[in-house]
C-alpha atoms as a PDB file:
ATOM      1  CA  UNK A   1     -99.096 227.607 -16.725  1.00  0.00           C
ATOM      2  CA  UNK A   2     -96.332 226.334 -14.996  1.00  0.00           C
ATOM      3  CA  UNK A   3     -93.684 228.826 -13.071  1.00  0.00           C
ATOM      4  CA  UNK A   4     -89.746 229.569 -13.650  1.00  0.00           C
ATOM      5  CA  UNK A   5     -89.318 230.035  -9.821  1.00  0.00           C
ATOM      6  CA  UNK A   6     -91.052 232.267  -7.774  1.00  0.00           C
ATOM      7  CA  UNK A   7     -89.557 235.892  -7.108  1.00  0.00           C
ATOM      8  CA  UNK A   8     -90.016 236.952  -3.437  1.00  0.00           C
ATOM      9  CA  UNK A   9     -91.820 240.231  -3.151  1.00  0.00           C
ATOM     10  CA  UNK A  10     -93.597 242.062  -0.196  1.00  0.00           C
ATOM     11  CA  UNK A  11     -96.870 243.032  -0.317  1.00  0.00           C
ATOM     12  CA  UNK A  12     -98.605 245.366   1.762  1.00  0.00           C
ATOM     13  CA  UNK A  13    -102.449 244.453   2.116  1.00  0.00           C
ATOM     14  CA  UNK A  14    -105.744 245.676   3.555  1.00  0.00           C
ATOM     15  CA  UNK A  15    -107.208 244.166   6.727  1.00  0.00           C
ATOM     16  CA  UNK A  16    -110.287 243.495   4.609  1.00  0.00           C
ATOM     17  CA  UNK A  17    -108.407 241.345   1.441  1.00  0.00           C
ATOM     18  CA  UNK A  18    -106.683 239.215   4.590  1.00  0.00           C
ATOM     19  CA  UNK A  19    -110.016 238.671   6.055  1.00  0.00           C
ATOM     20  CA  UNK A  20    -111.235 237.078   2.558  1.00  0.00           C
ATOM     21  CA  UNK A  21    -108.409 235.723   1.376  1.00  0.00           C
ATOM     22  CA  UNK A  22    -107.157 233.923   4.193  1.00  0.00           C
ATOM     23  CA  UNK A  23    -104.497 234.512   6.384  1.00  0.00           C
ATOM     24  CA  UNK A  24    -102.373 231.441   5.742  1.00  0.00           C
ATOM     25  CA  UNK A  25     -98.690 232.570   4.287  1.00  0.00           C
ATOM     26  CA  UNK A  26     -98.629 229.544   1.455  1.00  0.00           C
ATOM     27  CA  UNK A  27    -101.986 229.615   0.689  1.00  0.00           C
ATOM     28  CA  UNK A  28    -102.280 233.594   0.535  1.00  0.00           C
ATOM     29  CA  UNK A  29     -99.335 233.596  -1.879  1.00  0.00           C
ATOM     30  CA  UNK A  30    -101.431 231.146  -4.105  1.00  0.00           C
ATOM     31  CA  UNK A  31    -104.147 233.130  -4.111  1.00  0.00           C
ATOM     32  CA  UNK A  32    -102.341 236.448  -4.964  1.00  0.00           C
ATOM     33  CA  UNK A  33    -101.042 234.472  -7.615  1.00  0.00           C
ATOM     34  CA  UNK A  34    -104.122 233.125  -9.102  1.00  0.00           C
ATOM     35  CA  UNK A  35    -105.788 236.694  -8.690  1.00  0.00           C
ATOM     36  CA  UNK A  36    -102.573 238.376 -10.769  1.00  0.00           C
ATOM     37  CA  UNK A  37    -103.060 235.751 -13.759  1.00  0.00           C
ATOM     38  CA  UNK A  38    -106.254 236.264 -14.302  1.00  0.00           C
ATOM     39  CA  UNK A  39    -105.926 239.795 -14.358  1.00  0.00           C
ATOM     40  CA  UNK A  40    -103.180 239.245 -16.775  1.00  0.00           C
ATOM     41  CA  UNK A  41    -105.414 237.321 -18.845  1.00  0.00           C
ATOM     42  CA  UNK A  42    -108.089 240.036 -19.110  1.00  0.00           C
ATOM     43  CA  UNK A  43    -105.689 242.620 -19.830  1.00  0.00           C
ATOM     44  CA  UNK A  44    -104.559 240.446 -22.774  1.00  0.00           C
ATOM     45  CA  UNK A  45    -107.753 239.893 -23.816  1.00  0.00           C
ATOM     46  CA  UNK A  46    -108.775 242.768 -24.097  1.00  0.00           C
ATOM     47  CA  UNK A  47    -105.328 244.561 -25.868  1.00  0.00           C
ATOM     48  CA  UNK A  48    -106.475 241.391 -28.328  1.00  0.00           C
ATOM     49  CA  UNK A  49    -109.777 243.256 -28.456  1.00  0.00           C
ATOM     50  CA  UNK A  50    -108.217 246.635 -29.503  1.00  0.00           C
ATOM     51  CA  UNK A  51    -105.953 245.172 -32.000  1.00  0.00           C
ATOM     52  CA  UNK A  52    -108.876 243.500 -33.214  1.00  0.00           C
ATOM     53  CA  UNK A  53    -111.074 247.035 -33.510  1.00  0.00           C
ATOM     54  CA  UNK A  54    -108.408 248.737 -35.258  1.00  0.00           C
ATOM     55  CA  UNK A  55    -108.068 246.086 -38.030  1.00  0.00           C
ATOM     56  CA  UNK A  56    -111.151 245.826 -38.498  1.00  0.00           C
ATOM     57  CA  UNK A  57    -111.816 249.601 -38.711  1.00  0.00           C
ATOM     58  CA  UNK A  58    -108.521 249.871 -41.127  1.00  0.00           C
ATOM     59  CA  UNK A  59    -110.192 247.190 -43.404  1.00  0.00           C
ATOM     60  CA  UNK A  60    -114.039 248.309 -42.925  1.00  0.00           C
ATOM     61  CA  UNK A  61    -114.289 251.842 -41.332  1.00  0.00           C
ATOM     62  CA  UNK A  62    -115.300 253.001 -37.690  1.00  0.00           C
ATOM     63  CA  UNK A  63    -117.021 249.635 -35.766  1.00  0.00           C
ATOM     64  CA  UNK A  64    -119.974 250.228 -34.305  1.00  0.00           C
ATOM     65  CA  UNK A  65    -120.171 251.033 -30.383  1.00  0.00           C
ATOM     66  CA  UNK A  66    -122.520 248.514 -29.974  1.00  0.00           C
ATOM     67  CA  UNK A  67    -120.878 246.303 -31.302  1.00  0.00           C
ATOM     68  CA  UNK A  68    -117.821 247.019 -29.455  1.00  0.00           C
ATOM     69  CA  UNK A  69    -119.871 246.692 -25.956  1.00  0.00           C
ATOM     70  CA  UNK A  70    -120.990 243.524 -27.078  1.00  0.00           C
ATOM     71  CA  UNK A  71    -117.107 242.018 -27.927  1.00  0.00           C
ATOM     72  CA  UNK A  72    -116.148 243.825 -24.623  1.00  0.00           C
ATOM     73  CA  UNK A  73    -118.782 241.836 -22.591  1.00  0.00           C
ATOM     74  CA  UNK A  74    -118.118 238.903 -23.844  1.00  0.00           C
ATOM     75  CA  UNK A  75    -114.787 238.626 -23.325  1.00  0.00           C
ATOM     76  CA  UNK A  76    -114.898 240.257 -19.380  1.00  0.00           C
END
């Protein structure tokens, strides 16, 4: 995905995420970055998920929980 500019923000972190993450300004902000998408990824994902449950149970009735589990971990 390519980027519109980059909005300056400051973040307060733990110790413990510098330690893995690195301490390296540039390359920290990368990371961050990288970490965010993804997240924003699952979270669409899975609102796709719940969209996807309530059709289907609008067309066919309740959906099965096990079935739902199974959708859920495949898509985490």
């Amino acid at each position: 995905m390519t980027s519109r500019g980059k909005v300056r923000r400051t973040l307060t972190l733990d110790p413990e995420v510098i330690e893995v993450l690195g301490g390296d300004d540039a390359a920290l902000s990368t990371t961050v970055n990288e970490i965010l998408r993804a997240e924003i990824a699952r979270r669409e994902r899975s609102a796709a998920l719940a969209a996807l449950l309530d059709r289907l149970a609008a067309e066919r009735g309740e959906v099965d929980a096990g079935e739902v589990a199974e959708f859920e971990r495949l898509l985490s």
